[in-house]
Protein backbone atom coordinates (compact mmCIF):
# COMPACT_ATOMS: atom_id res chain seq x y z
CA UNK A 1 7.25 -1.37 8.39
CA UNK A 2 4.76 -2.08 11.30
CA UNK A 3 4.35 -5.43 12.77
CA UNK A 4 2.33 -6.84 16.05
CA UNK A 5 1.69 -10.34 17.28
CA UNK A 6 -0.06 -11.27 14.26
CA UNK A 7 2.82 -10.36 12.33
CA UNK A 8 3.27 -7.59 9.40
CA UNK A 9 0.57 -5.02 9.02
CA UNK A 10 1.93 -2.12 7.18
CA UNK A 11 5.22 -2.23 4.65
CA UNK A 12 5.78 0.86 2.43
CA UNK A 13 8.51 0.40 -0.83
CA UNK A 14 9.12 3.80 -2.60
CA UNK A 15 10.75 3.18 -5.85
CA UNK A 16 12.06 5.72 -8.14
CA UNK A 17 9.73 6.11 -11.48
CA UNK A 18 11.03 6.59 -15.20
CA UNK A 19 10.74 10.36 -15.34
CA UNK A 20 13.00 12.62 -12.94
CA UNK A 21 11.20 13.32 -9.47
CA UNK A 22 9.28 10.32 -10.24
CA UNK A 23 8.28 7.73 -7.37
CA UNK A 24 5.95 5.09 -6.81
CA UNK A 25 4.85 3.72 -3.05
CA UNK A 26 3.59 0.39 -2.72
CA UNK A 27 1.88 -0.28 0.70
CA UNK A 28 0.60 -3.54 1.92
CA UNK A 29 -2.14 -2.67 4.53
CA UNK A 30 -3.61 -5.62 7.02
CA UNK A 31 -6.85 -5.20 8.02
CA UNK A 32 -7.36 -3.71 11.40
CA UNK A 33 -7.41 -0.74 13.84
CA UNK A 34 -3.83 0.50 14.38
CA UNK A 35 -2.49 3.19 17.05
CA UNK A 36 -0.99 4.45 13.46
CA UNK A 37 -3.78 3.83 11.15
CA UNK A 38 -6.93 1.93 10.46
CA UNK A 39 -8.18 -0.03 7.70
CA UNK A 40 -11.38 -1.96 6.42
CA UNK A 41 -9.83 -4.39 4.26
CA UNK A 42 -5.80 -5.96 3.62
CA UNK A 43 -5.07 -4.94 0.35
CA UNK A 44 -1.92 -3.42 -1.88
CA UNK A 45 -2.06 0.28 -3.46
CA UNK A 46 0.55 2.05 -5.38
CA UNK A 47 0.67 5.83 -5.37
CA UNK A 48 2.27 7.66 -7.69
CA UNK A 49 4.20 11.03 -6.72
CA UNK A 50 6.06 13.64 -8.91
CA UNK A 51 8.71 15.77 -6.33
CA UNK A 52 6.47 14.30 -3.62
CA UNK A 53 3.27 15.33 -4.82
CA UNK A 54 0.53 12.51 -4.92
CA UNK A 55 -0.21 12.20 -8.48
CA UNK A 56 -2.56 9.38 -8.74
CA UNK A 57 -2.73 5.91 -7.61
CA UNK A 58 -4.77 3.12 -7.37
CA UNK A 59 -5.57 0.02 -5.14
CA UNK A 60 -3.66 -3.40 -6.62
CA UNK A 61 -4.90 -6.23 -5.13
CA UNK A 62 -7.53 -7.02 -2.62
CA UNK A 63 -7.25 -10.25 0.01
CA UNK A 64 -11.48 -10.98 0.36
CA UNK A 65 -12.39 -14.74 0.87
CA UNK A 66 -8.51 -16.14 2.04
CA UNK A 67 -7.36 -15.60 -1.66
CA UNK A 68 -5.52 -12.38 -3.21
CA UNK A 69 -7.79 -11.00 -5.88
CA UNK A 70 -5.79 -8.64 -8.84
CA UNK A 71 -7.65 -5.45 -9.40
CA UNK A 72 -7.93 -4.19 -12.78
């Protein structure tokens, strides 16, 4: 979890999947240029890893216009 004086810009959740060595990362990204990382847009992906090995993922949700748009 990264904050600054805006407040949160980067949480990570790894939760185990329903096969073994399954996991799933959700990360909540804030727009902005980070020492850490940079981004264009705030928006939620979830990545899925088998025995740490990126598997696919995709990008959730999207904040564009002040309201959180579900992508499908």
């Amino acid at each position: 979890m990264l904050k600054d004086e805006k407040g949160l810009c980067l949480w990570e959740i790894t939760v185990p999947g329903k096969k073994a060595g399954e996991t799933i990362e959700y990360a909540y990204r804030r727009k902005g240029n980070f020492k850490e990382f940079q981004t264009s847009g705030t928006e939620i992906t979830v990545m899925y890893l088998e025995d740490d090995i990126p598997t696919g993922g995709t990008t959730a949700a999207r904040f564009l216009n002040g309201e959180w748009k579900i992508i499908k």
